[in-house]
C-alpha atoms as a PDB file:
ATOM      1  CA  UNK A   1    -134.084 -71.399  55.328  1.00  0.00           C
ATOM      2  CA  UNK A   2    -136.472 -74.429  56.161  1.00  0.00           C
ATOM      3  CA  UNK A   3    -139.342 -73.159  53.704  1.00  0.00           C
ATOM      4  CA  UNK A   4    -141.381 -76.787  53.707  1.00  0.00           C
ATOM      5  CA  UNK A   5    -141.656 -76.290  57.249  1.00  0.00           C
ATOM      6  CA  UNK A   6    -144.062 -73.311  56.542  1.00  0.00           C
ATOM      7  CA  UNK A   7    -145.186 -74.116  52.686  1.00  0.00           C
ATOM      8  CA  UNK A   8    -145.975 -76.995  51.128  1.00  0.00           C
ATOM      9  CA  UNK A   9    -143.708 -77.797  47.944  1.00  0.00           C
ATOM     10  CA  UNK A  10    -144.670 -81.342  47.823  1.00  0.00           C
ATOM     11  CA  UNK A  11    -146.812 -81.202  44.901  1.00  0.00           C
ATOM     12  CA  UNK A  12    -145.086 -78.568  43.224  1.00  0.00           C
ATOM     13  CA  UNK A  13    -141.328 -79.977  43.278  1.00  0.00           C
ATOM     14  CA  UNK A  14    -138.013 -78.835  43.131  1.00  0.00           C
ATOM     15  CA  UNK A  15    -137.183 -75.619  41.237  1.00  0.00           C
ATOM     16  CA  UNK A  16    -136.733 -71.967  41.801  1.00  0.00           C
ATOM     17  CA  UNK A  17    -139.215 -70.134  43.492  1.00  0.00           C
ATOM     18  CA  UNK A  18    -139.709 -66.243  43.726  1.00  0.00           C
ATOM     19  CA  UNK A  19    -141.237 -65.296  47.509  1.00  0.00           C
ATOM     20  CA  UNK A  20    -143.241 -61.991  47.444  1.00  0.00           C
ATOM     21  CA  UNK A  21    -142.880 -59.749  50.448  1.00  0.00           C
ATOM     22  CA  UNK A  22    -146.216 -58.265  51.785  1.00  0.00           C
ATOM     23  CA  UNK A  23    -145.398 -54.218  51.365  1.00  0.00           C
ATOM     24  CA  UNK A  24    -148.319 -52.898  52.210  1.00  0.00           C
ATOM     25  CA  UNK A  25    -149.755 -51.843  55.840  1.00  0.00           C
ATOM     26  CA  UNK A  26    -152.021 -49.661  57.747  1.00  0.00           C
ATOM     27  CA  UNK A  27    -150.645 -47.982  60.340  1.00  0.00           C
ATOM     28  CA  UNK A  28    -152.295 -45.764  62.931  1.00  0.00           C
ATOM     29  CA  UNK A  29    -151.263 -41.940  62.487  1.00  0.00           C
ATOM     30  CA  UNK A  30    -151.979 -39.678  65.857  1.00  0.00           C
ATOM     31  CA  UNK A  31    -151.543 -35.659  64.743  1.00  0.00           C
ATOM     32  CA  UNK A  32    -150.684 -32.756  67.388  1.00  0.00           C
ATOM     33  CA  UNK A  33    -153.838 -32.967  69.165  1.00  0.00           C
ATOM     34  CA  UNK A  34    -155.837 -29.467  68.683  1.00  0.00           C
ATOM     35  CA  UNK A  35    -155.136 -27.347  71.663  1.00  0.00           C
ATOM     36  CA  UNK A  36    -159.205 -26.932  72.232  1.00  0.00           C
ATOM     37  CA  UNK A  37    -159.655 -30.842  72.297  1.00  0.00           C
ATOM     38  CA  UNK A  38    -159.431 -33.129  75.095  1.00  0.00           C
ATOM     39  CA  UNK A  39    -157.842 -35.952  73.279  1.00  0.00           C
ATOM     40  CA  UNK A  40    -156.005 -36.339  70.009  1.00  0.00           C
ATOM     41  CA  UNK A  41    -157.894 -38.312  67.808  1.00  0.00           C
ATOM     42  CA  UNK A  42    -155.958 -41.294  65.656  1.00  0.00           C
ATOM     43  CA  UNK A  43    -156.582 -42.119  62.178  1.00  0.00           C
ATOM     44  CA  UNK A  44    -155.236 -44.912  60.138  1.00  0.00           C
ATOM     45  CA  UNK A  45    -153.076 -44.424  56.430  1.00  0.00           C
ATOM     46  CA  UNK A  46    -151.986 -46.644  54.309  1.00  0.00           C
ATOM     47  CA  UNK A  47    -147.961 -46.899  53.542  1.00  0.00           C
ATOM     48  CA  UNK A  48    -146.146 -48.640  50.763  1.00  0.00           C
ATOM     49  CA  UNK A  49    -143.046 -49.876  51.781  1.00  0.00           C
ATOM     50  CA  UNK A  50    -140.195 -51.046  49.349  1.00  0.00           C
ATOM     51  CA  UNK A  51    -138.870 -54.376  48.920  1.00  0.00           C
ATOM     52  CA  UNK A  52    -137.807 -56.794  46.028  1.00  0.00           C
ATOM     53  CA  UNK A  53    -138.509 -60.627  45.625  1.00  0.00           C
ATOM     54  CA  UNK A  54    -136.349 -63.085  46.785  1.00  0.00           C
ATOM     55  CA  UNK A  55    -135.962 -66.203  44.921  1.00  0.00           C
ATOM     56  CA  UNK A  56    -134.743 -69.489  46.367  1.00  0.00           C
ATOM     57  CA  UNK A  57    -133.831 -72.936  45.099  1.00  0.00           C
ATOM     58  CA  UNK A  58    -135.792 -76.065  46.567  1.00  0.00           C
ATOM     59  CA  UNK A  59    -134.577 -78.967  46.345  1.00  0.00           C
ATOM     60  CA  UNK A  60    -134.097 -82.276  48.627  1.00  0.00           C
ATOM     61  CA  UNK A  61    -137.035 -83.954  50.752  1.00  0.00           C
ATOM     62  CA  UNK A  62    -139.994 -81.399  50.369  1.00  0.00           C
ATOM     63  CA  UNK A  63    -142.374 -83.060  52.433  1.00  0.00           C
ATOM     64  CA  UNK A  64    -144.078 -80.727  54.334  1.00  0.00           C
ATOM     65  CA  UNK A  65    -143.167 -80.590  58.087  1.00  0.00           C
ATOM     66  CA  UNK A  66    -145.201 -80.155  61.308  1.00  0.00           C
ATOM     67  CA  UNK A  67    -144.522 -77.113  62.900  1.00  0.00           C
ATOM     68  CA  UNK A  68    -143.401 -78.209  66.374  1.00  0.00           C
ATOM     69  CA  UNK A  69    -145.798 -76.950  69.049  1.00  0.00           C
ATOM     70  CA  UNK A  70    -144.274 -75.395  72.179  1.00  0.00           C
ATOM     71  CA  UNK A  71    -145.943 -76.743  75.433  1.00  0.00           C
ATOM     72  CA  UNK A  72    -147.407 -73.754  77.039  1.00  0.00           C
ATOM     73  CA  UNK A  73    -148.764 -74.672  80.280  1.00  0.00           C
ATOM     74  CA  UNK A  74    -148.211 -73.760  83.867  1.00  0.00           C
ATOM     75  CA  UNK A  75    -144.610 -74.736  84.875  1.00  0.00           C
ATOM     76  CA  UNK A  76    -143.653 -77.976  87.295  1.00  0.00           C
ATOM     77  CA  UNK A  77    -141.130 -76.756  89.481  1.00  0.00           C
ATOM     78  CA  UNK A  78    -140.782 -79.142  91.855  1.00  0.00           C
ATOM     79  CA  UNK A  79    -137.441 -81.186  91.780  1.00  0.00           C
ATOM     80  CA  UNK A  80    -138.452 -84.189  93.392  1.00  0.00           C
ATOM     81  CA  UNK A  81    -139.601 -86.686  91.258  1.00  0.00           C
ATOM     82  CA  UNK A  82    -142.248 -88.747  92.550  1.00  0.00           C
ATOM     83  CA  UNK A  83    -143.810 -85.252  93.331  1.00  0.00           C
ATOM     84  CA  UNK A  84    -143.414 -83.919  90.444  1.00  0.00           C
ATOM     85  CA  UNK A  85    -145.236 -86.913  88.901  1.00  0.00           C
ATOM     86  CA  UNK A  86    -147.901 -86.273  91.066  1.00  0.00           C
ATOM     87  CA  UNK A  87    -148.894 -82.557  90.770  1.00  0.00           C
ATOM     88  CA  UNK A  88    -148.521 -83.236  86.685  1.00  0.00           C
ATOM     89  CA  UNK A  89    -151.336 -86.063  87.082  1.00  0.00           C
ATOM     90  CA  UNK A  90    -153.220 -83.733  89.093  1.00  0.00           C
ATOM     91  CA  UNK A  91    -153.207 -80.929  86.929  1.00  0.00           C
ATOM     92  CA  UNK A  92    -154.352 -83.011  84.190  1.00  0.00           C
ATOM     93  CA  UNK A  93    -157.107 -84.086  86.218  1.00  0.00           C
ATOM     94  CA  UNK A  94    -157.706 -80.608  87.692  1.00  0.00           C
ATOM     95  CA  UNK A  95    -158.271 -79.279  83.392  1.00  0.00           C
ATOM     96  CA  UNK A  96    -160.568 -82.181  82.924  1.00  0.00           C
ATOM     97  CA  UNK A  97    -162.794 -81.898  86.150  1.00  0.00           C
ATOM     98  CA  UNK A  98    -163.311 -78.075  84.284  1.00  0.00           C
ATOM     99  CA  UNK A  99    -164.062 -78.718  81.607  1.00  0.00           C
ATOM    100  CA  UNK A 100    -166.151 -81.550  82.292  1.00  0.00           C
ATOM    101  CA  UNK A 101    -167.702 -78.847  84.885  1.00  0.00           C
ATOM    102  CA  UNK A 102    -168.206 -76.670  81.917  1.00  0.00           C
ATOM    103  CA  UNK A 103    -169.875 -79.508  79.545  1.00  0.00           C
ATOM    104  CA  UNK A 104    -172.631 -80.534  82.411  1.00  0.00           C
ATOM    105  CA  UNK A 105    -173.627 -76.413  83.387  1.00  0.00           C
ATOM    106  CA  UNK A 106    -173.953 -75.865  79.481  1.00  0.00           C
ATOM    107  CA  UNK A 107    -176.022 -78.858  79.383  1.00  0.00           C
ATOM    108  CA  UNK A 108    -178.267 -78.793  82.605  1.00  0.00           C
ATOM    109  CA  UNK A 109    -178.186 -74.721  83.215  1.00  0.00           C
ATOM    110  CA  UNK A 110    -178.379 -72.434  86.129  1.00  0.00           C
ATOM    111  CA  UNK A 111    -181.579 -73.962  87.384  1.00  0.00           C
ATOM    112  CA  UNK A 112    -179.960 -77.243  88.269  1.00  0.00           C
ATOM    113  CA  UNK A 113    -179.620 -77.866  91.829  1.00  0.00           C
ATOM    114  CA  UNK A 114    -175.882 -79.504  91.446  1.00  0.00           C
ATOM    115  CA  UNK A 115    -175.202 -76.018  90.046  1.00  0.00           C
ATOM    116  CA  UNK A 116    -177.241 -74.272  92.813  1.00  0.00           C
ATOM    117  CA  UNK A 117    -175.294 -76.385  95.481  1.00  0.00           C
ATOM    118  CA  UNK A 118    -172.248 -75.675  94.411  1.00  0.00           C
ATOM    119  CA  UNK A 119    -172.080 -71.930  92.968  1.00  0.00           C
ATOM    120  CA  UNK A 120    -175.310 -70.806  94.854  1.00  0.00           C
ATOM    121  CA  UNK A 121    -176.734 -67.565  93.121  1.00  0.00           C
ATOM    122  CA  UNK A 122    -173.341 -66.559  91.440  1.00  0.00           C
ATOM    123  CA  UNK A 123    -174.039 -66.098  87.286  1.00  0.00           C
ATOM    124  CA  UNK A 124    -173.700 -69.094  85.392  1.00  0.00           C
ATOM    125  CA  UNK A 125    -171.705 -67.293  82.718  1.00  0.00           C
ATOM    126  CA  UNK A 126    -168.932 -66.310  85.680  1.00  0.00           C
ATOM    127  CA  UNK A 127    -169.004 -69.965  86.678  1.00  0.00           C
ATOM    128  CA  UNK A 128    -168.215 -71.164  83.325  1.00  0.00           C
ATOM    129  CA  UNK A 129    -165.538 -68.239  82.942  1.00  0.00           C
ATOM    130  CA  UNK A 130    -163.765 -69.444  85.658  1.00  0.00           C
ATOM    131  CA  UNK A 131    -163.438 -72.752  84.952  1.00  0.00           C
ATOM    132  CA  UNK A 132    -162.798 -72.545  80.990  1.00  0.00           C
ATOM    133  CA  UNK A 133    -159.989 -70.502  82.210  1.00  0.00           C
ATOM    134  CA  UNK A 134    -158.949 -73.485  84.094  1.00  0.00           C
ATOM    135  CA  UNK A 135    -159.454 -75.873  81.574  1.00  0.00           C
ATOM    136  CA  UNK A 136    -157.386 -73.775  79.375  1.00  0.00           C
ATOM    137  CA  UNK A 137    -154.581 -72.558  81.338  1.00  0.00           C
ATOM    138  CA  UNK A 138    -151.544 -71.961  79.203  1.00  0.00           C
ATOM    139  CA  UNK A 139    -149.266 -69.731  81.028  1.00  0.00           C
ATOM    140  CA  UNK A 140    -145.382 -70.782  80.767  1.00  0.00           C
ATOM    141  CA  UNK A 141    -144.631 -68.039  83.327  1.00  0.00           C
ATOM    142  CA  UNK A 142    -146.988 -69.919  85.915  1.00  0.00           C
ATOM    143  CA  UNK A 143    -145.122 -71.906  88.239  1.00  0.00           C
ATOM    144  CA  UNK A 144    -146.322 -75.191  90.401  1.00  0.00           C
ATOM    145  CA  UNK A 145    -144.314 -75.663  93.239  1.00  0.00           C
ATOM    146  CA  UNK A 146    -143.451 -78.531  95.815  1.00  0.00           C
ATOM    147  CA  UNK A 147    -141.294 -76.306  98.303  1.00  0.00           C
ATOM    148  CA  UNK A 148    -143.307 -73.998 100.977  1.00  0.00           C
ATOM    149  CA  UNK A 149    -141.591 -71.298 100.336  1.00  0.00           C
ATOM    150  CA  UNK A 150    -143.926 -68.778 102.192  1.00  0.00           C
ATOM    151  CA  UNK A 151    -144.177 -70.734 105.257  1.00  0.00           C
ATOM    152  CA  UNK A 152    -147.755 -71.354 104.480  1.00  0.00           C
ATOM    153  CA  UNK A 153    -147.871 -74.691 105.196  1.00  0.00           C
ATOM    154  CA  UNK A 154    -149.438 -75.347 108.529  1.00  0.00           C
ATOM    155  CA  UNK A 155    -152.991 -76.060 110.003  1.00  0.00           C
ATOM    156  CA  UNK A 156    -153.973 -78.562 107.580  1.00  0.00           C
ATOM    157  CA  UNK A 157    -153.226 -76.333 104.744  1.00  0.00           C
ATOM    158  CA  UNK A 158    -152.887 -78.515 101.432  1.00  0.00           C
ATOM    159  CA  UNK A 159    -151.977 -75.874  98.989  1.00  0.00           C
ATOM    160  CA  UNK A 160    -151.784 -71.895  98.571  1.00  0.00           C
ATOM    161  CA  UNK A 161    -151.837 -69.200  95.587  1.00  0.00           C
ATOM    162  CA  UNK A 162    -149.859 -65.933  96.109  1.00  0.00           C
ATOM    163  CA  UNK A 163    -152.242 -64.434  93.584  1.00  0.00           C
ATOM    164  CA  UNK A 164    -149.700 -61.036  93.260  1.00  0.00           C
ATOM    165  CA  UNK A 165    -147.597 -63.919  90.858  1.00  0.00           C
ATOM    166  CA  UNK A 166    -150.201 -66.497  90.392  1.00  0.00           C
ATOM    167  CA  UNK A 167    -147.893 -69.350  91.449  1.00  0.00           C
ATOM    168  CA  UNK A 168    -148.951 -72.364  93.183  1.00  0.00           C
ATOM    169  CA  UNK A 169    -147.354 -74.208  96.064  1.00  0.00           C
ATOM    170  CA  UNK A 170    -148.390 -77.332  97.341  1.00  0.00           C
ATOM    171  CA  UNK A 171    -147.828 -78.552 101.060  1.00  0.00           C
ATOM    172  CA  UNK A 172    -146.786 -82.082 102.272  1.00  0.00           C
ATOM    173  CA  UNK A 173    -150.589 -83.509 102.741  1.00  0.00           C
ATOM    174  CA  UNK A 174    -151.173 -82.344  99.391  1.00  0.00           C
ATOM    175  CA  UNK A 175    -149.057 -85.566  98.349  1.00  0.00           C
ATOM    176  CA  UNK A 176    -151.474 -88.035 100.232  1.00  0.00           C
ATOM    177  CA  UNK A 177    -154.408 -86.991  98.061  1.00  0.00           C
ATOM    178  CA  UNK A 178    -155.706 -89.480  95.886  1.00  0.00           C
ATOM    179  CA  UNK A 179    -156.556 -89.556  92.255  1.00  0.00           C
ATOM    180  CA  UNK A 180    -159.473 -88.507  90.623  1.00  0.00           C
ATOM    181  CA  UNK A 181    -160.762 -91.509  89.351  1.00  0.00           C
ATOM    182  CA  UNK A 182    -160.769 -92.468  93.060  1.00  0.00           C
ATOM    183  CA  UNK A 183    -164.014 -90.638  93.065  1.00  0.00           C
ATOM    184  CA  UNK A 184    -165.367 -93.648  91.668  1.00  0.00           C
ATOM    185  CA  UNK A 185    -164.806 -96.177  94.518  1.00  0.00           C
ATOM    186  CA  UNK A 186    -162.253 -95.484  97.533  1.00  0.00           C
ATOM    187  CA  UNK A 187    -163.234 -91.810  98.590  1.00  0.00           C
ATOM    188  CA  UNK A 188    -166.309 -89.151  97.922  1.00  0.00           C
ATOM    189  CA  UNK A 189    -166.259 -85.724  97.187  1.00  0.00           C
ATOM    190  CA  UNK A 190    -167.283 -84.691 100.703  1.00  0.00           C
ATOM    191  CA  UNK A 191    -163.651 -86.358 102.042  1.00  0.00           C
ATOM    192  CA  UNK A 192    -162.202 -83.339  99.973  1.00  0.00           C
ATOM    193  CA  UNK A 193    -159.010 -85.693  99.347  1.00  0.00           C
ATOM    194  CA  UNK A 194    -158.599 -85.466  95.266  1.00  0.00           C
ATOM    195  CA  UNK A 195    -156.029 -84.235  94.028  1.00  0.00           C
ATOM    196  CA  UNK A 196    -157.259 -82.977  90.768  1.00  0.00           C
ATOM    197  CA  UNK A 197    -159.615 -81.177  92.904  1.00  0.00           C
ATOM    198  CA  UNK A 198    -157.330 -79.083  95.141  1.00  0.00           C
ATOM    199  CA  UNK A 199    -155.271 -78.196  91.739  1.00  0.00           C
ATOM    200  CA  UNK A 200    -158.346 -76.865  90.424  1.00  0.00           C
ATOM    201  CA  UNK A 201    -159.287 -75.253  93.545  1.00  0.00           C
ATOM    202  CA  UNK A 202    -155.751 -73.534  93.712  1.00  0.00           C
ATOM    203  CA  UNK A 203    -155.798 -72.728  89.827  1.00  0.00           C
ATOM    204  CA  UNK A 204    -159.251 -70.538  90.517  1.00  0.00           C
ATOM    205  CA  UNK A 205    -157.328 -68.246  92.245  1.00  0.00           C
ATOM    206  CA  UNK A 206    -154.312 -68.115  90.061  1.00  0.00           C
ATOM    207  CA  UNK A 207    -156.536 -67.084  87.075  1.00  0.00           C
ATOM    208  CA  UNK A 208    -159.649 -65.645  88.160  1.00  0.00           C
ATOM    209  CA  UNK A 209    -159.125 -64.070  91.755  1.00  0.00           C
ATOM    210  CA  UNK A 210    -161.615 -66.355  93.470  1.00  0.00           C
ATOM    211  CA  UNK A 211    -162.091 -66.486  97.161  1.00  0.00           C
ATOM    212  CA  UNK A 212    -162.354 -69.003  99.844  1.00  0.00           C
ATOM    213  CA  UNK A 213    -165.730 -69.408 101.862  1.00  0.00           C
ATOM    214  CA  UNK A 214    -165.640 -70.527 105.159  1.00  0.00           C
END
């Protein structure tokens, strides 16, 4: 058992150590519903369950340890490198054109004419729903694809969402985009050519539903 991983015995030292289990919960109790009622109606009790301590000997290097964070983010599965490389940078770009999104609505508001341009009379609380979902996408199950696997890819389509899984596939222009710091000298937003743009695009339908305007 790797107890410094989750306590700190650093300052106290090596010895023997008694570890309390937690034996008391509330639990939610539903009764045979009353044949007049609609519904049964829960209520919660409180049960003692029992256990015994459980001592342990510490001893060795007790410097407390970082619990090792899993990376929880939507999943690259493209299997060609260079491509691979490239829808990772763009979906780091894609979380901070959010969130930076998110930081400029919260400061300017809903009366802002960049905001009116681009979300028109839509709430600004939905806007900034949408894109802190974005900006803090986490799924694992999620996947990002290079392969056009639906057959999706034609008439200047650069990437799709099959929003029944909410995985991502990205077509062969997709890979001529530039990146988003390009914004700053080489291209404009109006070329609609950065990649950390179309990723966020895409990513607004994988976790909010949105739909395209034409």
């Amino acid at each position: 058992m790797r107890s410094t991983r989750v306590y700190d015995f650093s300052a106290a030292g090596a010895g023997k150590f008694s570890f309390v289990p937690k034996t008391d919960f509330v639990v939610v109790v539903v009764s045979a519903p009353d044949p007049l009622a609609k519904v049964a109606t829960p209520s919660f009790t409180r049960v003692e369950a029992s256990a015994s301590p459980v001592e342990a000997v510490i001893m060795g290097d007790l410097a407390k340890r970082e619990i090792e964070v899993l990376d929880r983010r939507a999943k690259n599965i493209c299997t060609t490198s260079s491509k691979t490389s490239f829808i990772d940078s763009s979906y780091t770009e894609a979380k901070t054109l959010a969130s930076t999104a998110v930081s400029y609505i919260n400061s300017k508001g809903a009366s802002d004419s960049l905001d009116k341009a681009y979300f028109g009379t839509t709430a600004t609380s939905k806007v900034i729903g949408v894109l802190n979902a974005v900006a803090n996408e986490n799924s694992s199950s999620r996947t990002l694809s290079c392969v056009d696997s639906y057959n999706a890819c034609s008439g200047g389509v650069i990437g799709y969402t099959v929003t029944s899984t909410t995985n991502v596939y990205f077509c062969s222009i997709f890979f001529n985009e530039v990146a988003t710091s390009r914004l700053c000298s080489g291209t404009t937003v109006a070329s609609r050519n950065v990649r950390g743009g179309t990723t966020l695009h895409e990513l607004t339908h994988a976790l909010a539903g949105t739909d395209d305007i034409t």
